[in-house]
C-alpha atoms as a PDB file:
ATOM      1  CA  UNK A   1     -86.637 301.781  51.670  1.00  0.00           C
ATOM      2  CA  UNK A   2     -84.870 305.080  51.196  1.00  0.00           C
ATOM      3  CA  UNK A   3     -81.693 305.567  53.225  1.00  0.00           C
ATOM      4  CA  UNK A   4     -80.200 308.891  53.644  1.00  0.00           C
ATOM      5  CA  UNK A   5     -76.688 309.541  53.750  1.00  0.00           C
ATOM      6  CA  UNK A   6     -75.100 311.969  55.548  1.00  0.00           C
ATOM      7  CA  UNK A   7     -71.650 312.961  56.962  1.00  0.00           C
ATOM      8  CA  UNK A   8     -70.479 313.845  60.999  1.00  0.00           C
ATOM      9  CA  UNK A   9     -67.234 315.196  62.011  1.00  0.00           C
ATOM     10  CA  UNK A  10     -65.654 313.096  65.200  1.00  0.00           C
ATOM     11  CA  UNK A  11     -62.297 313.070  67.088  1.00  0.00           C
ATOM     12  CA  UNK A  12     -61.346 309.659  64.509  1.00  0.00           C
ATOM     13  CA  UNK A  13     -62.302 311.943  61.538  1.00  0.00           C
ATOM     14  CA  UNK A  14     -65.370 312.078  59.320  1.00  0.00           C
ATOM     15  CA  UNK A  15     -68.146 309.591  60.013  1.00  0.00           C
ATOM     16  CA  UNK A  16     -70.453 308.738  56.884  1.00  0.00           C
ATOM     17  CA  UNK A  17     -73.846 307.621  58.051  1.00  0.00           C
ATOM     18  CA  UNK A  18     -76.820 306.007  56.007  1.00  0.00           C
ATOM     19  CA  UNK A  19     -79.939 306.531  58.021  1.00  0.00           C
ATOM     20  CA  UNK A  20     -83.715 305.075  57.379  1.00  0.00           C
ATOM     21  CA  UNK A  21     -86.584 307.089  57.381  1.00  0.00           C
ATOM     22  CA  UNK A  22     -87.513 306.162  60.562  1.00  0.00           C
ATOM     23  CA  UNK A  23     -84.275 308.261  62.257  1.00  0.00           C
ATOM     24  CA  UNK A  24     -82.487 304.238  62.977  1.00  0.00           C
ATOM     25  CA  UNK A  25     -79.170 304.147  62.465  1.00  0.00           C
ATOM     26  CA  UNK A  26     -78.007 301.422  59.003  1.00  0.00           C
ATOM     27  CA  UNK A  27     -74.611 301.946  58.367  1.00  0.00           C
ATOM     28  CA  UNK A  28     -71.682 303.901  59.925  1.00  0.00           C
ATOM     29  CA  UNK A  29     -68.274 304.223  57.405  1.00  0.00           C
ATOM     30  CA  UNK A  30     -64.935 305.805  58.023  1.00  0.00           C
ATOM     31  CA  UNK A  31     -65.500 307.577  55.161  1.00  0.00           C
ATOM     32  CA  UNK A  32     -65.316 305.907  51.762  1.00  0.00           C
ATOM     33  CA  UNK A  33     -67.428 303.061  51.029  1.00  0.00           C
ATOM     34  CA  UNK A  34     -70.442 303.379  52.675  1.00  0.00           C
ATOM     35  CA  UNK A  35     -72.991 303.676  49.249  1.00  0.00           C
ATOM     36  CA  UNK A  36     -71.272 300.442  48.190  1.00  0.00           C
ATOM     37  CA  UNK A  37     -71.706 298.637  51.803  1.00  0.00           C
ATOM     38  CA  UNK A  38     -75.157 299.533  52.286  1.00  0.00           C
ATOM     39  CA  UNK A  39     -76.096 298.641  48.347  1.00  0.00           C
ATOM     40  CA  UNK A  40     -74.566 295.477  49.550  1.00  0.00           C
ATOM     41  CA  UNK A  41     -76.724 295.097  52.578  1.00  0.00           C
ATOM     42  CA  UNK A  42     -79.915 296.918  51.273  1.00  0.00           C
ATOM     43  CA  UNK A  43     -79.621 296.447  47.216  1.00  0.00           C
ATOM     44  CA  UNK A  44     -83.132 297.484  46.931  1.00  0.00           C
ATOM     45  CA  UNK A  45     -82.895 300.650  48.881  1.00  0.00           C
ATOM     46  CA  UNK A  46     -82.654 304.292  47.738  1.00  0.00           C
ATOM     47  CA  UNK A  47     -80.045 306.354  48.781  1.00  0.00           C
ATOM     48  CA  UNK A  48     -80.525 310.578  48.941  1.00  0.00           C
ATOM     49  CA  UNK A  49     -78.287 313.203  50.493  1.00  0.00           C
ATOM     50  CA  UNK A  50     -79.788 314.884  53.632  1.00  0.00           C
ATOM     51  CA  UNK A  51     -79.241 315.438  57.345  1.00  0.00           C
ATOM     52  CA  UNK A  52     -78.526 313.274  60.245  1.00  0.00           C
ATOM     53  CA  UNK A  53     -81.321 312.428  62.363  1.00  0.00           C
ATOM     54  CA  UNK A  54     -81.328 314.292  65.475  1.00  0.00           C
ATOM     55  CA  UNK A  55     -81.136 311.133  67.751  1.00  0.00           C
ATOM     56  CA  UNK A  56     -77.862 309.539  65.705  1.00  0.00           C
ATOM     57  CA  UNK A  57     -76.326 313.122  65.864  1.00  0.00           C
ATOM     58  CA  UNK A  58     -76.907 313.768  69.353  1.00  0.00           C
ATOM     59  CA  UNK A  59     -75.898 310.159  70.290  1.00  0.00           C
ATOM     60  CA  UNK A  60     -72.443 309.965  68.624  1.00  0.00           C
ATOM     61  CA  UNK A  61     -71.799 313.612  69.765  1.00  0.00           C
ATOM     62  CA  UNK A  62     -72.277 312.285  73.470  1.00  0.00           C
ATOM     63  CA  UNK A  63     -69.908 309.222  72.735  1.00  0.00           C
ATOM     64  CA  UNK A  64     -66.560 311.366  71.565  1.00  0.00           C
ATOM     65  CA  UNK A  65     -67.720 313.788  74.680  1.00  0.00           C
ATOM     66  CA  UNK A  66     -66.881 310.712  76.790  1.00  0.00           C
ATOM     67  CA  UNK A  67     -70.786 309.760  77.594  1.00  0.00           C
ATOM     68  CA  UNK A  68     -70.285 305.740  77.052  1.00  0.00           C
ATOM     69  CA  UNK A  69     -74.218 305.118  77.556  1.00  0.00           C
ATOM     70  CA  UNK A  70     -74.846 307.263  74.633  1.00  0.00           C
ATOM     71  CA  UNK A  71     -74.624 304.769  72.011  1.00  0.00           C
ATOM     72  CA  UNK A  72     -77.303 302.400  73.360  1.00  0.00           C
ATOM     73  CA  UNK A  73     -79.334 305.576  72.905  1.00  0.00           C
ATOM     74  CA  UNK A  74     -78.521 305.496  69.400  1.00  0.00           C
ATOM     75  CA  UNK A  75     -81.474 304.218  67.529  1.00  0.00           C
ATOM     76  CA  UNK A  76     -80.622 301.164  64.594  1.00  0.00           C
ATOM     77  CA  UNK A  77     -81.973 298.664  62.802  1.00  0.00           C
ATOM     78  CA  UNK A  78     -80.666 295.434  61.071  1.00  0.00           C
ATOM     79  CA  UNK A  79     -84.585 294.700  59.622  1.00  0.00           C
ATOM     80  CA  UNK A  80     -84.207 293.725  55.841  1.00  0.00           C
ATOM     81  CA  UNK A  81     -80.195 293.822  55.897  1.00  0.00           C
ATOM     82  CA  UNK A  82     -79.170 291.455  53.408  1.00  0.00           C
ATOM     83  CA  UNK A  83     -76.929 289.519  55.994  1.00  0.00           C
ATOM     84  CA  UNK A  84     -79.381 289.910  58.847  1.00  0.00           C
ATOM     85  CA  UNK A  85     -80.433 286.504  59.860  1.00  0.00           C
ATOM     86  CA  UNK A  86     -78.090 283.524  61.045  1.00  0.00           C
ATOM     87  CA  UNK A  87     -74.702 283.621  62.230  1.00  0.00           C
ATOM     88  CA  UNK A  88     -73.322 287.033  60.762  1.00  0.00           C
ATOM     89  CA  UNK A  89     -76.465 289.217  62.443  1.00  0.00           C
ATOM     90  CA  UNK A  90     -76.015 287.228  65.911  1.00  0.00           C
ATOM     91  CA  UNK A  91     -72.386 288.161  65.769  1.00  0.00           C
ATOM     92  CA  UNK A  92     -73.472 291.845  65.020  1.00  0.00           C
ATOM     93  CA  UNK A  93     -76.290 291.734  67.489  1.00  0.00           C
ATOM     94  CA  UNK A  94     -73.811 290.500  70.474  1.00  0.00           C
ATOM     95  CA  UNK A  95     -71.317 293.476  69.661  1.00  0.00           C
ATOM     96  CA  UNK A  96     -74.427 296.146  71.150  1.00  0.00           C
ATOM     97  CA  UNK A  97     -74.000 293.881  74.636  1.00  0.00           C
ATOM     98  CA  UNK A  98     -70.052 294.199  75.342  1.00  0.00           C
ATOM     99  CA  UNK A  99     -69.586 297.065  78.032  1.00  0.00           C
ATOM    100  CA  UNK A 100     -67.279 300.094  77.382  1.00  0.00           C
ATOM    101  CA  UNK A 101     -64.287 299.548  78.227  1.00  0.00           C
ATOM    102  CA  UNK A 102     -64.115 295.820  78.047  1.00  0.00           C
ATOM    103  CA  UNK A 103     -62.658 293.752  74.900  1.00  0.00           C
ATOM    104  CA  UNK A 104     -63.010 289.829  74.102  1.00  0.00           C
ATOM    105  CA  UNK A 105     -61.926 287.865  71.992  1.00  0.00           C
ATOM    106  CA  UNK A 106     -62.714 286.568  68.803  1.00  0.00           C
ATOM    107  CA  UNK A 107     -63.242 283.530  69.940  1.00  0.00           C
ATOM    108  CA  UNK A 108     -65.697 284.855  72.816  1.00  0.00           C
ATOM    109  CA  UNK A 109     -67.490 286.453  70.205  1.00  0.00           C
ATOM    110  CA  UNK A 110     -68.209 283.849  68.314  1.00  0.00           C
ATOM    111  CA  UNK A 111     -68.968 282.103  71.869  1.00  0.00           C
ATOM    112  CA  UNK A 112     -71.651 284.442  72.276  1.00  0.00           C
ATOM    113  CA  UNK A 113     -72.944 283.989  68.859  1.00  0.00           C
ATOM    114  CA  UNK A 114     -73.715 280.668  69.682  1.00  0.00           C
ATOM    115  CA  UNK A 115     -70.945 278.882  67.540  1.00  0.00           C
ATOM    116  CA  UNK A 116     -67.697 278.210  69.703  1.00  0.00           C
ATOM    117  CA  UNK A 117     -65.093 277.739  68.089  1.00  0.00           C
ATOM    118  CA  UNK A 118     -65.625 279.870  64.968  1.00  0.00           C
ATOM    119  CA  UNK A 119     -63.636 282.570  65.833  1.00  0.00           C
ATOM    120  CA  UNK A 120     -62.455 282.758  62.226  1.00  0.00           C
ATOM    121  CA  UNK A 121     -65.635 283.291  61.064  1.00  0.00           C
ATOM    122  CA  UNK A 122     -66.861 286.070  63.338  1.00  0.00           C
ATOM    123  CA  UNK A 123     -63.851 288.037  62.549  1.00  0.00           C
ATOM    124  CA  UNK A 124     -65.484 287.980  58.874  1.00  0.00           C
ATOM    125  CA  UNK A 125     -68.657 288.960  60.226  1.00  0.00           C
ATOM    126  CA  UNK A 126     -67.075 292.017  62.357  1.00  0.00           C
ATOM    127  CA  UNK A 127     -65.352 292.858  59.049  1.00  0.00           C
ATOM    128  CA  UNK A 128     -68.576 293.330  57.562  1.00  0.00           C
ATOM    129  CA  UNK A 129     -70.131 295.062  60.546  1.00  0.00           C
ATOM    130  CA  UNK A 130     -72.462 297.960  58.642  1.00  0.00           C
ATOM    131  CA  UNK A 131     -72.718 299.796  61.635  1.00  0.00           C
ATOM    132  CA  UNK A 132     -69.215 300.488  63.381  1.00  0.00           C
ATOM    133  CA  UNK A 133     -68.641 302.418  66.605  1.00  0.00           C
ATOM    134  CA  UNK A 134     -72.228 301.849  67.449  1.00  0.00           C
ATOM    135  CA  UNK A 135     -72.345 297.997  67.586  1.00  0.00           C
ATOM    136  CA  UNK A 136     -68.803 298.263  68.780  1.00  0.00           C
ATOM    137  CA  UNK A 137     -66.662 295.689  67.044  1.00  0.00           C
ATOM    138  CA  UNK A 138     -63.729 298.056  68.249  1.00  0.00           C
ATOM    139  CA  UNK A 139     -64.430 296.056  71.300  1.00  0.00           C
ATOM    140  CA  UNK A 140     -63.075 292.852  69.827  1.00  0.00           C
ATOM    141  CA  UNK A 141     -59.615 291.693  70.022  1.00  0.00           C
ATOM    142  CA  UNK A 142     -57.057 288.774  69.259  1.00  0.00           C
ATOM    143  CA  UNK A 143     -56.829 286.357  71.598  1.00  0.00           C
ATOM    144  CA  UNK A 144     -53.660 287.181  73.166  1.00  0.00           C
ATOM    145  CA  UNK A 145     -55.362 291.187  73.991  1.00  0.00           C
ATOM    146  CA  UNK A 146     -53.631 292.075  69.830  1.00  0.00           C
ATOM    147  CA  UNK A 147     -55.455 295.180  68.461  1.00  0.00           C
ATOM    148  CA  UNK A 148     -56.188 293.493  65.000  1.00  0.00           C
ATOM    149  CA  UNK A 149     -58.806 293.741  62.301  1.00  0.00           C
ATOM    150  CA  UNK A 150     -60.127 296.998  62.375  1.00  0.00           C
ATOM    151  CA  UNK A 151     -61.722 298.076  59.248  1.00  0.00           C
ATOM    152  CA  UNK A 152     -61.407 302.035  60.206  1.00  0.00           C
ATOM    153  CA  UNK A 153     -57.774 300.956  60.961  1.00  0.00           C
ATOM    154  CA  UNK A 154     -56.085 300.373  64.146  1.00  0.00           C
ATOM    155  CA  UNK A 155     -55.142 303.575  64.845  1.00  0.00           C
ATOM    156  CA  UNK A 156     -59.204 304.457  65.361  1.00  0.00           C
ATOM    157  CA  UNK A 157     -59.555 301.077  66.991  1.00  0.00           C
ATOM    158  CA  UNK A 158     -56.848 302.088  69.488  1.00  0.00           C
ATOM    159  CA  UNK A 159     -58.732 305.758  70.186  1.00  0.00           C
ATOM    160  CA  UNK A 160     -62.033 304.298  70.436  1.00  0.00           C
ATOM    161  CA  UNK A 161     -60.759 301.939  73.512  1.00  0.00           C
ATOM    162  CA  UNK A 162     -58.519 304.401  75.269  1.00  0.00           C
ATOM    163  CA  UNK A 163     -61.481 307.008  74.661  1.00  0.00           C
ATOM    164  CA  UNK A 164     -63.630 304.241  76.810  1.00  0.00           C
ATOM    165  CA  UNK A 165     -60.993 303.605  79.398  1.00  0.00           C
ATOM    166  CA  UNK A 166     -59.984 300.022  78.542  1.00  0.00           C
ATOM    167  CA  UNK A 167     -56.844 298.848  79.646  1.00  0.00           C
ATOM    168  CA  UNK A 168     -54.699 298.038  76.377  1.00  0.00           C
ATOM    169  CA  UNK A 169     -51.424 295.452  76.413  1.00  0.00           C
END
């Protein structure tokens, strides 16, 4: 697999993207550290400099214009992620069903994932979310409605929500 990385300017500053050959969507940063996170989820892949596929360009462009459908029109892929099977990929695979605008909990997450009561546990797997904004971990909160554990920080976490109209404590 080659995956190529590129970077898009956005409203919560620059977005670093790692992109298959396909055009799908792998791995979203804030940043720093995306080689590093998708060498961790892809070790055997390739990774090039290019351009951002048309359809993840257009897609996140849409979002930060305030079109909330766009990012199910984002194309991605989890196929051959390292962590892409069992608990961690259902965790990740739940985020792309939470509606803008809505949060739950870490412990509804991990509801969804099919392990109540491991709330702990899908926080660790939303910490290791490869593709951010997109499968929208933003979306997930502490119990008591806390904006916690937001690896682009919780300043970003806080913009993405407001930006999708949720109602914050």
């Amino acid at each position: 697999m080659i995956l190529t990385l590129s970077i898009l300017p956005s409203p919560v500053g620059p977005l670093a993207l790692a992109c298959d050959a396909e055009g799908r969507l792998r791995g979203v940063s804030f940043g720093e550290g995306l080689s590093k996170a998708m060498r961790r989820e892809y070790p055997d892949a390739a990774q090039v400099e290019g351009e951002t596929p048309a359809a993840v360009q257009d897609g996140l462009t849409a979002y930060f214009a305030g079109d909330q459908a766009a990012l199910h029109r984002i194309p991605w892929s989890l196929d051959g992620a390292s962590a892409g099977d069992g608990f961690q990929a259902r965790v990740w695979k739940a985020l792309a069903e939470i509606p803008a605008g809505l949060t739950i909990s870490y412990g509804e997450m991990a509801k969804r994932a099919g392990e109540p009561g491991a709330a702990q546990a899908a926080g660790v797997a939303l910490n290791r979310n490869p593709i951010a904004v997109v499968l929208p971990c933003h979306r997930v909160v502490g119990a008591d409605g806390a904006m916690v554990g937001f690896g682009g920080g919780l300043e970003r976490k806080t913009w993405l929500l407001r930006h999708e109209g949720a109602l914050l404590l």
